[in-house]
N, C-alpha and C. Protein backbone atom coordinates (compact mmCIF):
# COMPACT_ATOMS: atom_id res chain seq x y z
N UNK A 1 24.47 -14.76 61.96
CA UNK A 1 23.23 -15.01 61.24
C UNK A 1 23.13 -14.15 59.99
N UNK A 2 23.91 -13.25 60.19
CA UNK A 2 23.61 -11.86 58.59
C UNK A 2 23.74 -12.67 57.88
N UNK A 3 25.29 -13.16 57.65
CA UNK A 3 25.68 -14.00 56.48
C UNK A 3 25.10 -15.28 55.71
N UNK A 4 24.20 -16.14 56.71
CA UNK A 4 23.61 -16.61 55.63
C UNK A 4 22.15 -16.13 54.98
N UNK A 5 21.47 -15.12 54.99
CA UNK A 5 20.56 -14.81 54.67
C UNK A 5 20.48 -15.03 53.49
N UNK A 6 21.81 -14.43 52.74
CA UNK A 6 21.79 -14.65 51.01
C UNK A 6 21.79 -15.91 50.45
N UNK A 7 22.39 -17.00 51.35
CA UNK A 7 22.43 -18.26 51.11
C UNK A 7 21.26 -19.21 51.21
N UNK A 8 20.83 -18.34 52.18
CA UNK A 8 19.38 -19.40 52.24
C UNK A 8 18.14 -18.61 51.50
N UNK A 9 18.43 -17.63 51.05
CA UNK A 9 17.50 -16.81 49.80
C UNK A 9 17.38 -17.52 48.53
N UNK A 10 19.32 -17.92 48.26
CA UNK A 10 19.46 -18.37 46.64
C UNK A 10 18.55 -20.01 47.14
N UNK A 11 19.01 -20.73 48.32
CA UNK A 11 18.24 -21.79 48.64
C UNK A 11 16.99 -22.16 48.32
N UNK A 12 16.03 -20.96 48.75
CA UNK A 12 14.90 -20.77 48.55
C UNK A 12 14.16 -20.86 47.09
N UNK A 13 15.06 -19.80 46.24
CA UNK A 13 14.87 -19.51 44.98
C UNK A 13 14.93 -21.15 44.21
N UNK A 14 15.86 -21.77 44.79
CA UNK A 14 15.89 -22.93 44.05
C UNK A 14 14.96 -23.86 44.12
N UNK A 15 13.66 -23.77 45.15
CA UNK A 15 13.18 -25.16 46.06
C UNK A 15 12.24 -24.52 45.05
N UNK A 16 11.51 -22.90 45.50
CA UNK A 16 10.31 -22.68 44.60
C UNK A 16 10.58 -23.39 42.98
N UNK A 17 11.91 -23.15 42.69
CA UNK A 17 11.36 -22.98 41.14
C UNK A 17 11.28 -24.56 40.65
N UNK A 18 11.73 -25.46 41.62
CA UNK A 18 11.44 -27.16 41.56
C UNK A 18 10.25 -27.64 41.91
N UNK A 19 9.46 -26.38 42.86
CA UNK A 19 8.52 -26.95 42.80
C UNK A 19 7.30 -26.98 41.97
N UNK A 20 7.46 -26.57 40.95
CA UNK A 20 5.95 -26.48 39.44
C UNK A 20 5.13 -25.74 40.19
N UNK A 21 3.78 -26.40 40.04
CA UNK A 21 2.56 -25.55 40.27
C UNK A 21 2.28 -25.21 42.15
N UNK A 22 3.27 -26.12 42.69
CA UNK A 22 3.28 -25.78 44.03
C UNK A 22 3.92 -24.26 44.61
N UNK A 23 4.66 -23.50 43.28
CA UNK A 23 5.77 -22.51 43.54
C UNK A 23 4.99 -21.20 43.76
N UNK A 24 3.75 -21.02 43.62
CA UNK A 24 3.36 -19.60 44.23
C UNK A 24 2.78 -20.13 45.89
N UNK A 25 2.28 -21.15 46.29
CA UNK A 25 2.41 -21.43 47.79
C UNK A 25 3.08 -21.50 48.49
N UNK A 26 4.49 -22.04 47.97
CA UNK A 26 5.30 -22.45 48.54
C UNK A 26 5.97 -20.68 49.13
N UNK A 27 6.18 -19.98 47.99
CA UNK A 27 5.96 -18.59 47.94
C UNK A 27 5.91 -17.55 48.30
N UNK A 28 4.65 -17.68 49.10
CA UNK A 28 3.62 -16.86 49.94
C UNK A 28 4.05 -17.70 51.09
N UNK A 29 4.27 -18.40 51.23
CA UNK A 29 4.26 -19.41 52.96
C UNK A 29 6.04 -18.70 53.34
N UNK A 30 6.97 -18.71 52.24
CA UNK A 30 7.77 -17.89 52.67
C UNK A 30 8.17 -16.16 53.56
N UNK A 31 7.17 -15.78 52.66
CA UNK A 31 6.70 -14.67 53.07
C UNK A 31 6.47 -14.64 54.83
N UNK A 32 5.53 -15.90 55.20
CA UNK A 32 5.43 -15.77 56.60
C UNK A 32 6.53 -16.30 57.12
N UNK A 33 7.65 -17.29 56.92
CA UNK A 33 8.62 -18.10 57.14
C UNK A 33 9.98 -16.60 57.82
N UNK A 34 10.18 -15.36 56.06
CA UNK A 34 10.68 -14.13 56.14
C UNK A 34 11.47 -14.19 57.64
N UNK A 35 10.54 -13.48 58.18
CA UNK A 35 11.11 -12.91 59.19
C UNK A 35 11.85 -13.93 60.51
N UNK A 36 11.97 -14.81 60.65
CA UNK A 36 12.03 -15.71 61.31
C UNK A 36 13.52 -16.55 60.73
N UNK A 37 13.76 -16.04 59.49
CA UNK A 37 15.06 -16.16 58.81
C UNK A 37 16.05 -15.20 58.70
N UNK A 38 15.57 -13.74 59.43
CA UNK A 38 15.99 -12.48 59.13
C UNK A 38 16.16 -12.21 58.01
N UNK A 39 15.81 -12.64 57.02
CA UNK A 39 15.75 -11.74 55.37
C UNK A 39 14.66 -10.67 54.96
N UNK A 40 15.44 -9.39 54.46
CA UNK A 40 14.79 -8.44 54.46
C UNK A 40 13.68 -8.63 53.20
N UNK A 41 12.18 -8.11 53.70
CA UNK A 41 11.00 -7.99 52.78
C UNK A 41 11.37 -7.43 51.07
N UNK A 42 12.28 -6.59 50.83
CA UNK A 42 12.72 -6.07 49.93
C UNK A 42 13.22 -7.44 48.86
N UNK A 43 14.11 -7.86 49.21
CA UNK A 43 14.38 -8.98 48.80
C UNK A 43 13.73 -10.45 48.35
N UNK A 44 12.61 -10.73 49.21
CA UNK A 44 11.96 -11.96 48.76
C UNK A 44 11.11 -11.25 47.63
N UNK A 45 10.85 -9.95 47.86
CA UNK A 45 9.78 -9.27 46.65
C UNK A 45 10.14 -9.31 45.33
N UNK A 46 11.80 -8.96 45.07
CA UNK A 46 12.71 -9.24 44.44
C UNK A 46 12.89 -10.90 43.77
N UNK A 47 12.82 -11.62 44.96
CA UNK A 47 12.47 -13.05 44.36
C UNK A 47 11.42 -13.59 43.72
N UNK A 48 10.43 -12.75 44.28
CA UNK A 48 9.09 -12.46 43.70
C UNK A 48 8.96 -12.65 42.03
N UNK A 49 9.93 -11.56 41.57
CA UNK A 49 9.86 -10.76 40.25
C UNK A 49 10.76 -11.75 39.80
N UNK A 50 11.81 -12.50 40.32
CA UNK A 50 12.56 -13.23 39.35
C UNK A 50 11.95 -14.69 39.07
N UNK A 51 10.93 -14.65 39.97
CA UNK A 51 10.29 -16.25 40.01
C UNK A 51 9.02 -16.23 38.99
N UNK A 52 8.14 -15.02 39.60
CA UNK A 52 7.19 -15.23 38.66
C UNK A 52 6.85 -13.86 37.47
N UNK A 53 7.81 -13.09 37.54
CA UNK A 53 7.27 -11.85 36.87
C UNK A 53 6.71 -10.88 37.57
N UNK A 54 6.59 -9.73 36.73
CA UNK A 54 5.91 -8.66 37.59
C UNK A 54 5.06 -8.79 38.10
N UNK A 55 3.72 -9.16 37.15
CA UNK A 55 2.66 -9.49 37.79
C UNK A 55 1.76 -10.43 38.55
N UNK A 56 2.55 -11.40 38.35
CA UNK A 56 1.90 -12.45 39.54
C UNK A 56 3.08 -12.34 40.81
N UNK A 57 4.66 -12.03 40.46
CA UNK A 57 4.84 -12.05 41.16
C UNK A 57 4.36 -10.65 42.56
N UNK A 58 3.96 -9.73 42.01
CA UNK A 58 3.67 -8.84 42.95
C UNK A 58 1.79 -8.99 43.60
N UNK A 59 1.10 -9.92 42.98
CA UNK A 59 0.05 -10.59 43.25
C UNK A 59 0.31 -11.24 44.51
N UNK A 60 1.69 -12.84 44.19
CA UNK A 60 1.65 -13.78 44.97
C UNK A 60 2.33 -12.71 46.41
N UNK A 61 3.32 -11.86 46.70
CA UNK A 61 3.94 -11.02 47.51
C UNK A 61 2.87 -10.02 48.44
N UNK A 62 1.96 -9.59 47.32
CA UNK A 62 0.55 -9.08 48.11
C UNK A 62 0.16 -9.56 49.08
N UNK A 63 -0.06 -11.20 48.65
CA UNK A 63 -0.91 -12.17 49.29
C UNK A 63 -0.03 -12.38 50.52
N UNK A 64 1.28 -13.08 50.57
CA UNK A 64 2.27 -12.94 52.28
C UNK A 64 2.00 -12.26 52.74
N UNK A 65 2.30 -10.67 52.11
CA UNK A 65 2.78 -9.84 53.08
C UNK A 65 1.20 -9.67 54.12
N UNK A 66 0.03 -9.97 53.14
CA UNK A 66 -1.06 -9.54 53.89
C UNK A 66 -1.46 -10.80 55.05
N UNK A 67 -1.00 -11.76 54.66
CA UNK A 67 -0.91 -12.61 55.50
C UNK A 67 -0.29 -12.57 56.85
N UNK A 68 1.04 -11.89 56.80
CA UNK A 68 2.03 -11.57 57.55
C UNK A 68 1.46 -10.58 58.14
N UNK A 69 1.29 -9.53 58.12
CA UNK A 69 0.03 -8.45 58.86
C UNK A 69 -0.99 -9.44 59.80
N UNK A 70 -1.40 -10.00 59.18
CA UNK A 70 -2.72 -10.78 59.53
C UNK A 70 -2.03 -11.11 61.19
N UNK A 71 -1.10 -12.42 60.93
CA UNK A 71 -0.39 -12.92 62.01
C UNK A 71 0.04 -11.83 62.74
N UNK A 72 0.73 -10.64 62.47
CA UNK A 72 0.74 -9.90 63.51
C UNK A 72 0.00 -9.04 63.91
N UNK A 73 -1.51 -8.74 63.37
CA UNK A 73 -2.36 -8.29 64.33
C UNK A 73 -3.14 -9.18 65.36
N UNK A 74 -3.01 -10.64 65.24
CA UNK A 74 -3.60 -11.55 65.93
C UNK A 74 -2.47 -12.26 67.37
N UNK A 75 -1.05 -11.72 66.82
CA UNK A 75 -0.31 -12.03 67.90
C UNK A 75 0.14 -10.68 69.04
N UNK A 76 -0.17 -9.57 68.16
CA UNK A 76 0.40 -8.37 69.07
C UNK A 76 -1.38 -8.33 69.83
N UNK A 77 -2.43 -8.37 69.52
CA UNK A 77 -3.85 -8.49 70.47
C UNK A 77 -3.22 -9.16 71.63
N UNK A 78 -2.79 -10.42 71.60
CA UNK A 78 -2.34 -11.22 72.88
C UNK A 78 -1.48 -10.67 73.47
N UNK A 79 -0.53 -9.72 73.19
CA UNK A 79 0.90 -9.93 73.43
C UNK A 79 1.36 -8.02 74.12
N UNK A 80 0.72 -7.50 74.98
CA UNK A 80 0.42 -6.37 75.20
C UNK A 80 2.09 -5.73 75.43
N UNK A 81 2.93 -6.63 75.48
CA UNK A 81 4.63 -6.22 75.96
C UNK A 81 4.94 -5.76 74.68
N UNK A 82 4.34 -6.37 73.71
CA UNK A 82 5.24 -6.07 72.58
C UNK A 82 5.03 -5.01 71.95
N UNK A 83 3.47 -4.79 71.98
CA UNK A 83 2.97 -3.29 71.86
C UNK A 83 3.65 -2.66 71.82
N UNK A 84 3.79 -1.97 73.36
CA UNK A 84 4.63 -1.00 73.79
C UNK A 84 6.03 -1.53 73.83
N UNK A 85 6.56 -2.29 73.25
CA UNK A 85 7.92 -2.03 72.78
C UNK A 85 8.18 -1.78 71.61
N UNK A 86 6.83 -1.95 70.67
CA UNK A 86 7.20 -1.44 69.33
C UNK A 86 6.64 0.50 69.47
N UNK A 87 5.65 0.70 70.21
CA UNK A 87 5.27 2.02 70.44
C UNK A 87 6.70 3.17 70.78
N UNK A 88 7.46 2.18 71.98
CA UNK A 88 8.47 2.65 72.07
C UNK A 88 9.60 3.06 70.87
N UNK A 89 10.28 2.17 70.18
CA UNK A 89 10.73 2.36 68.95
C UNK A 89 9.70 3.23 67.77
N UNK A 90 8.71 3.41 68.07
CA UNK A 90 8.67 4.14 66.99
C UNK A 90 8.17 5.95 67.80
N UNK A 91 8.54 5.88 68.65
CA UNK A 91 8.56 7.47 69.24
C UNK A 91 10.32 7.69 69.42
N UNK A 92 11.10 6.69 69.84
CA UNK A 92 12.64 6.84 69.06
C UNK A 92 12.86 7.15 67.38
N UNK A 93 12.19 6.54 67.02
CA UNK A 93 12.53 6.89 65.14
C UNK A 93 11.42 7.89 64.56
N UNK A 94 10.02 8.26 65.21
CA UNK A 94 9.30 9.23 64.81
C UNK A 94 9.09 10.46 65.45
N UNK A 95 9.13 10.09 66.81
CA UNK A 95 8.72 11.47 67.76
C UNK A 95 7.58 10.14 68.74
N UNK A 96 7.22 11.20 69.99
CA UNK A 96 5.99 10.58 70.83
C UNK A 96 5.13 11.21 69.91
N UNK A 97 4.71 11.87 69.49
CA UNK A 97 3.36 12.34 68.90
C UNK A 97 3.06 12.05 67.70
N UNK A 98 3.95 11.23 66.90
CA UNK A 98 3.56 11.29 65.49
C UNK A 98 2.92 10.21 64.93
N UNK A 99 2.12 9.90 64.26
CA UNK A 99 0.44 9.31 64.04
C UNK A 99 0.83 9.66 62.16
N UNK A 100 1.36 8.52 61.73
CA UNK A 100 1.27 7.85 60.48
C UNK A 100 0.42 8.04 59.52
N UNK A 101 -0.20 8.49 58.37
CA UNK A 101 -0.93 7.51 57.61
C UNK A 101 -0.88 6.66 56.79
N UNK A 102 -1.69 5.86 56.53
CA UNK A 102 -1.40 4.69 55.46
C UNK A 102 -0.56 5.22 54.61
N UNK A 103 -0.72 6.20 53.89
CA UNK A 103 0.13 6.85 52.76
C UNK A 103 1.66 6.93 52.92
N UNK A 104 1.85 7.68 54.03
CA UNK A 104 3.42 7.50 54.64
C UNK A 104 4.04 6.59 55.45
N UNK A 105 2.68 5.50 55.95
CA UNK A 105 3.71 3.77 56.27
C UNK A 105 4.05 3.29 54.81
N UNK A 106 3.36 3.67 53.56
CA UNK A 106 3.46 2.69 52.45
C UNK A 106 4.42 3.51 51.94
N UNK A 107 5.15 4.82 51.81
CA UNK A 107 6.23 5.24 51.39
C UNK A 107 7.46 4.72 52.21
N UNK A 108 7.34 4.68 53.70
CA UNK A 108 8.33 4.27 54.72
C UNK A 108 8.97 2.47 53.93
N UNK A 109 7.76 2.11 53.82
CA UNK A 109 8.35 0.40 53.37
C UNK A 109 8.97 0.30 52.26
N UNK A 110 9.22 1.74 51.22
CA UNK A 110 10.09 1.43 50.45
C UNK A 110 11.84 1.14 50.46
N UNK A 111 11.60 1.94 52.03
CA UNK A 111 13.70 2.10 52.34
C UNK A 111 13.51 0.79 53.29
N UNK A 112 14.34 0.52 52.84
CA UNK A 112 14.53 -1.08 53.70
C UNK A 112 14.64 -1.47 54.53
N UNK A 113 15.71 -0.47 55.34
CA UNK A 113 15.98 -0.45 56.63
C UNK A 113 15.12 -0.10 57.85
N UNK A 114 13.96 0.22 57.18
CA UNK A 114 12.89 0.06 58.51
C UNK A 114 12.03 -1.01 58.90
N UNK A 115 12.34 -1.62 59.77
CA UNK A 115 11.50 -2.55 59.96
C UNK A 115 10.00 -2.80 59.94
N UNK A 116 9.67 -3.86 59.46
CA UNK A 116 8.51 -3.83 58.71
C UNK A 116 7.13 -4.03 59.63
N UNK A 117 7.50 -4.60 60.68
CA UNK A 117 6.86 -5.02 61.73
C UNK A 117 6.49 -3.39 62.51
N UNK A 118 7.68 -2.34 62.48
CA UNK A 118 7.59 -1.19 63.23
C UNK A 118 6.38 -0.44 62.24
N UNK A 119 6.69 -0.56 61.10
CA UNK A 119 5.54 0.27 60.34
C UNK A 119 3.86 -0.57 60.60
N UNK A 120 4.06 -1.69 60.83
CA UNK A 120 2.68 -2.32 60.71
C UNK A 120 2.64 -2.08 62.41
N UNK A 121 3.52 -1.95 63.41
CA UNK A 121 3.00 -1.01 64.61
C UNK A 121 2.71 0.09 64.51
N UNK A 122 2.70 0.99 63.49
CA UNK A 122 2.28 2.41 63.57
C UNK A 122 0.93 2.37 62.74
N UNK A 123 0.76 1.67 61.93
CA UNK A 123 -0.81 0.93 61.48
C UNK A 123 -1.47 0.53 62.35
N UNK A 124 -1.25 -0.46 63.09
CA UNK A 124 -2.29 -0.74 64.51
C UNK A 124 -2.66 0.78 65.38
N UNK A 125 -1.73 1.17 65.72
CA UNK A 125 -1.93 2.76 66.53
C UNK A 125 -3.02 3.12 66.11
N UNK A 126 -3.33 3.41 64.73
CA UNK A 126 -4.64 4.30 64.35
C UNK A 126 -5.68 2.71 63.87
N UNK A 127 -5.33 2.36 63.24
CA UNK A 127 -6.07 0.65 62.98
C UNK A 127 -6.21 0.16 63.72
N UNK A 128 -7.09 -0.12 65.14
CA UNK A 128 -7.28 -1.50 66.10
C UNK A 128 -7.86 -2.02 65.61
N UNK A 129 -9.05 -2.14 65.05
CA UNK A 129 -10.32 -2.85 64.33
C UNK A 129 -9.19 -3.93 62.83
N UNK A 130 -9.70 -5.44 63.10
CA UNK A 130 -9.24 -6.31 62.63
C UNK A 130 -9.20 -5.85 60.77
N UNK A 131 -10.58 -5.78 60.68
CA UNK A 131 -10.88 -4.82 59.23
C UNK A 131 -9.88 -4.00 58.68
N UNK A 132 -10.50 -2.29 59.51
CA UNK A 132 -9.13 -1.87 59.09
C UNK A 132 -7.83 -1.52 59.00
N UNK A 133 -7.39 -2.29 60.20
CA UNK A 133 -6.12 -2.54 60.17
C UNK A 133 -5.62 -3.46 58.80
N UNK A 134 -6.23 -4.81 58.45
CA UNK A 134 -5.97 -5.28 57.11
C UNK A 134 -5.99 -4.53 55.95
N UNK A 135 -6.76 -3.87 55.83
CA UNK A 135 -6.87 -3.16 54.14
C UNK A 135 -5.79 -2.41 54.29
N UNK A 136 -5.82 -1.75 55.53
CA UNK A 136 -4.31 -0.19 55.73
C UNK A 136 -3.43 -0.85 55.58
N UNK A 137 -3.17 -2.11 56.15
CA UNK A 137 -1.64 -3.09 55.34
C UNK A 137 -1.68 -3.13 54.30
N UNK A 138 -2.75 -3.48 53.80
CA UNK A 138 -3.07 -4.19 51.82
C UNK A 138 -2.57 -2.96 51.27
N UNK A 139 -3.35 -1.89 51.55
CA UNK A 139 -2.89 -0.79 50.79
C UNK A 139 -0.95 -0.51 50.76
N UNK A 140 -0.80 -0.01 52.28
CA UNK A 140 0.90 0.20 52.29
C UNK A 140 1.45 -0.49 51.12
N UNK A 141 0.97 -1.90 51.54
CA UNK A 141 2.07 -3.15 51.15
C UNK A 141 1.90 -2.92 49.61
N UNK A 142 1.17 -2.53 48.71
CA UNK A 142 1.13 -2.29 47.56
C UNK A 142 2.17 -1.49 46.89
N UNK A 143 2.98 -0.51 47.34
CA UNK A 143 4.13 0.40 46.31
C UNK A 143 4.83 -0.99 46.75
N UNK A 144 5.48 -1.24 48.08
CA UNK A 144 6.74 -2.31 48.73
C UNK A 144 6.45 -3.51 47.37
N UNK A 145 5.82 -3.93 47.50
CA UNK A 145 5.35 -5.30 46.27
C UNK A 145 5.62 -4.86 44.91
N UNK A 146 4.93 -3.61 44.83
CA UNK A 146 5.34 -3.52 42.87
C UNK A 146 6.23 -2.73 42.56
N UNK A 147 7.03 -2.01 43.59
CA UNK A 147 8.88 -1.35 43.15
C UNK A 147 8.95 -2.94 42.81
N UNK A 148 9.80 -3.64 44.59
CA UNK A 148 10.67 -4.57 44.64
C UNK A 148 10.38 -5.71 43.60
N UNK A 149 9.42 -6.60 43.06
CA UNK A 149 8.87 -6.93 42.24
C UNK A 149 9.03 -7.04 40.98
N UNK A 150 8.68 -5.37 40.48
CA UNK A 150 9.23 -4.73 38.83
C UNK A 150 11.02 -4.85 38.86
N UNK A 151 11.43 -5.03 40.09
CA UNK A 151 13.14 -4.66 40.49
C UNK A 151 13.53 -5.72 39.89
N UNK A 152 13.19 -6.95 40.61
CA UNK A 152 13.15 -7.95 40.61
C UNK A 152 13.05 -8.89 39.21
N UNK A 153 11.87 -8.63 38.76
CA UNK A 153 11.71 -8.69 37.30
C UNK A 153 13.11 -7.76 35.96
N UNK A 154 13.56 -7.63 36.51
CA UNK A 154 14.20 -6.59 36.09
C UNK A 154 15.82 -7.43 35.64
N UNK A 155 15.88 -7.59 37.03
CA UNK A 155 17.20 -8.17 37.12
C UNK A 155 17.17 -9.65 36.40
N UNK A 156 16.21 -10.32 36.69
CA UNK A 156 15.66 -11.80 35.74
C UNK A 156 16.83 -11.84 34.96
N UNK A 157 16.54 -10.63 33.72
CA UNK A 157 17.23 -10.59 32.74
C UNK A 157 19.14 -10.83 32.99
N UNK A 158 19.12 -10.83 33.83
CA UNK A 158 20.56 -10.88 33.92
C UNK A 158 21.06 -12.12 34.28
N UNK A 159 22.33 -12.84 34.28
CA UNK A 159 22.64 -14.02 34.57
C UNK A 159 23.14 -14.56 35.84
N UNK A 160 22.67 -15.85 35.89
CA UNK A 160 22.80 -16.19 36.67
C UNK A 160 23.77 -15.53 38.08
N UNK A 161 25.04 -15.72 37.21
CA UNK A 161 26.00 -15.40 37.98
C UNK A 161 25.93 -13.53 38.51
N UNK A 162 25.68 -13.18 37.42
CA UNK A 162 25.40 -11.77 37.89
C UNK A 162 24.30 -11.08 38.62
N UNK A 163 23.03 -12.21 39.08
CA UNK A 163 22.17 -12.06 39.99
C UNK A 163 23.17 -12.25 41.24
N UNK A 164 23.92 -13.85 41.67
CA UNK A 164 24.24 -13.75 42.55
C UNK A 164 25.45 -12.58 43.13
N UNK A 165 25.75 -12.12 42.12
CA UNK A 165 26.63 -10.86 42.74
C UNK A 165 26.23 -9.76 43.17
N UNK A 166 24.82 -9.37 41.88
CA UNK A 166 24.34 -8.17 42.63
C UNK A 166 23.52 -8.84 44.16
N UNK A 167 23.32 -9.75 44.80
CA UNK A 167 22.61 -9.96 46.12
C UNK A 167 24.00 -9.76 47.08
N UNK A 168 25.24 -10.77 46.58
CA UNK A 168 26.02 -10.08 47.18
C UNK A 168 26.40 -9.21 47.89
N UNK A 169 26.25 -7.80 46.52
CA UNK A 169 26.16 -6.83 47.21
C UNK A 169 25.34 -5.67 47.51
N UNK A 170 24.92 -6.51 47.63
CA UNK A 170 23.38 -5.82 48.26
C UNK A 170 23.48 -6.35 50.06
N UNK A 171 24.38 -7.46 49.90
CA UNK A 171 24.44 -7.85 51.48
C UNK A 171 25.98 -7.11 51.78
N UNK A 172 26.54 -7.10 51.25
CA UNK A 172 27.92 -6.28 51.35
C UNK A 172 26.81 -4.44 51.84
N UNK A 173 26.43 -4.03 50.98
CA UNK A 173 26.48 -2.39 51.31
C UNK A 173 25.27 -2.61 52.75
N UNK A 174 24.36 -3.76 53.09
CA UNK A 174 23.61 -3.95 53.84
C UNK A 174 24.34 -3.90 55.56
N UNK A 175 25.26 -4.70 55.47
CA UNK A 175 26.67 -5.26 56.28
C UNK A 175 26.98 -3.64 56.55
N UNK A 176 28.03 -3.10 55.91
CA UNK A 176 28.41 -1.93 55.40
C UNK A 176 27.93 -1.02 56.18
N UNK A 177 26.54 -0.61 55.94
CA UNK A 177 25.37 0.96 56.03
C UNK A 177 24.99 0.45 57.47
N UNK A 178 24.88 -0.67 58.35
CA UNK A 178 24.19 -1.09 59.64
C UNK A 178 25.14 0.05 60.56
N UNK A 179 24.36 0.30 61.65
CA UNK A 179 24.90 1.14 62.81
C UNK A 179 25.94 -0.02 63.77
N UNK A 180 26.90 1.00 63.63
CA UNK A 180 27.56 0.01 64.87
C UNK A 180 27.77 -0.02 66.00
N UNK A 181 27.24 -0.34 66.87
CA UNK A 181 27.65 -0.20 68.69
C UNK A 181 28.46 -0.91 69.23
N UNK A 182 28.85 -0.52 69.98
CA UNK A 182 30.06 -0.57 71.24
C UNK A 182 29.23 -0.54 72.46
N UNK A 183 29.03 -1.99 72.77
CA UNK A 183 28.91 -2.08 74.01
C UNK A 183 29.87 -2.62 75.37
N UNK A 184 29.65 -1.58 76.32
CA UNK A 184 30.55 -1.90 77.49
C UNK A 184 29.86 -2.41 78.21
N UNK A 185 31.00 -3.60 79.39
CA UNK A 185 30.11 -3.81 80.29
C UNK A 185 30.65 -3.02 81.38
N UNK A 186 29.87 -3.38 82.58
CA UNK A 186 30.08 -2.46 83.95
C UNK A 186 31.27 -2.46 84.51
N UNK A 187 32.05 -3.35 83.94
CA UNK A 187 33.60 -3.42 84.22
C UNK A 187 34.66 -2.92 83.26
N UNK A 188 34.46 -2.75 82.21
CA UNK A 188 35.03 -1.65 81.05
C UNK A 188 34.74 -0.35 81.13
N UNK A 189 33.33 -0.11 81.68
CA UNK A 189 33.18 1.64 82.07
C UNK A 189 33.77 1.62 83.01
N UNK A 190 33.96 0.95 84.47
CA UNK A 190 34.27 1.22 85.35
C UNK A 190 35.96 1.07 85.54
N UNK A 191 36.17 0.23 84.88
CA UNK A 191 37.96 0.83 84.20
C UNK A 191 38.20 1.56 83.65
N UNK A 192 37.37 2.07 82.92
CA UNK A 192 37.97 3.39 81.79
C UNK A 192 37.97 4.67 82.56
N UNK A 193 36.69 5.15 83.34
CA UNK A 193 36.17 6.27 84.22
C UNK A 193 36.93 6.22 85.24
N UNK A 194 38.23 5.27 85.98
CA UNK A 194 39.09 5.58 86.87
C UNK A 194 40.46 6.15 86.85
N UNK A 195 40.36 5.61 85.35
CA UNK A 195 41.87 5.87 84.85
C UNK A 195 42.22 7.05 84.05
């Protein structure tokens, strides 16, 4: 599944920009689509900036990502397993005791590699209330939107072909930098530990 992420990104890029005045909905509906494609938030923000510019595109990216919050404070309420499996992961990557603020989930969403869903679990922790749990997203999600965005806008300038290389490798050093495990099963430990 890694491998086509980039493929169905440039995909993407192509449908919005065919679609005219439909292309900031279409857009934002990606945004919720994201995760469910495994493509990292960094990146569509990025598409963001090459589709519509800095500033609408970090407008229309606002608008998903807060959307995307939305959906997951209305599915983790139902969903009490998932809670505590994201509570869990984030006392593996923070400590048991450590209690976020908005300020340092919205610095966390700039490195990529944290999942975005884990930071908007460490927002609920202190956020239960529907209210402000939303704005504490709106806020975070604000540096994540106008780096990747201005990035994004950035690269525009460059061609075609040399967009698709730098995503490339951006999925190359992505590939690359991932942790790798070795998993055994109970019959590979139990061969190795006799011999």
């Amino acid at each position: 599944m890694d491998g086509q992420w980039s493929d169905q990104l440039l995909f993407f890029l192509s449908i919005v920009q065919s679609s005219g005045w439909l292309a900031p909905i279409v857009f934002i509906l990606f945004h919720l689509l994201r995760q469910f494609l495994f493509i990292p938030v960094a990146l569509v923000c990025m598409a963001g900036g090459i589709l519509f510019g800095s500033l609408f595109g970090t407008l229309f990216s606002l608008i998903g990502l807060t959307f995307v919050s939305i959906i997951f404070y209305l599915v983790v309420r139902h969903m009490p397993t998932t809670v505590n499996r994201l509570f869990r992961m984030k006392e593996k990557w923070f400590g048991r005791h450590a209690q976020l603020t908005v300020g340092q989930v919205a610095v966390l969403r700039l490195i990529p590699f944290i999942h975005y869903h884990l930071l908007n679990g460490c927002l609920y922790e202190r956020k239960k209330d529907f209210h402000s749990f939303v704005m504490s997203s709106f806020l975070a999600n604000i540096p994540l939107a106008v780096f990747y965005t201005v990035f994004g806008q950035y690269i525009r300038q460059f061609s075609l072909t040399m967009m698709a290389l730098l995503f490339i490798s951006f999925f190359v050093l992505f590939i690359a930098l991932r942790e790798k495990v070795r998993v055994w099963t109970l019959k590979e430990f139990l061969e190795s530990s006799s011999s």
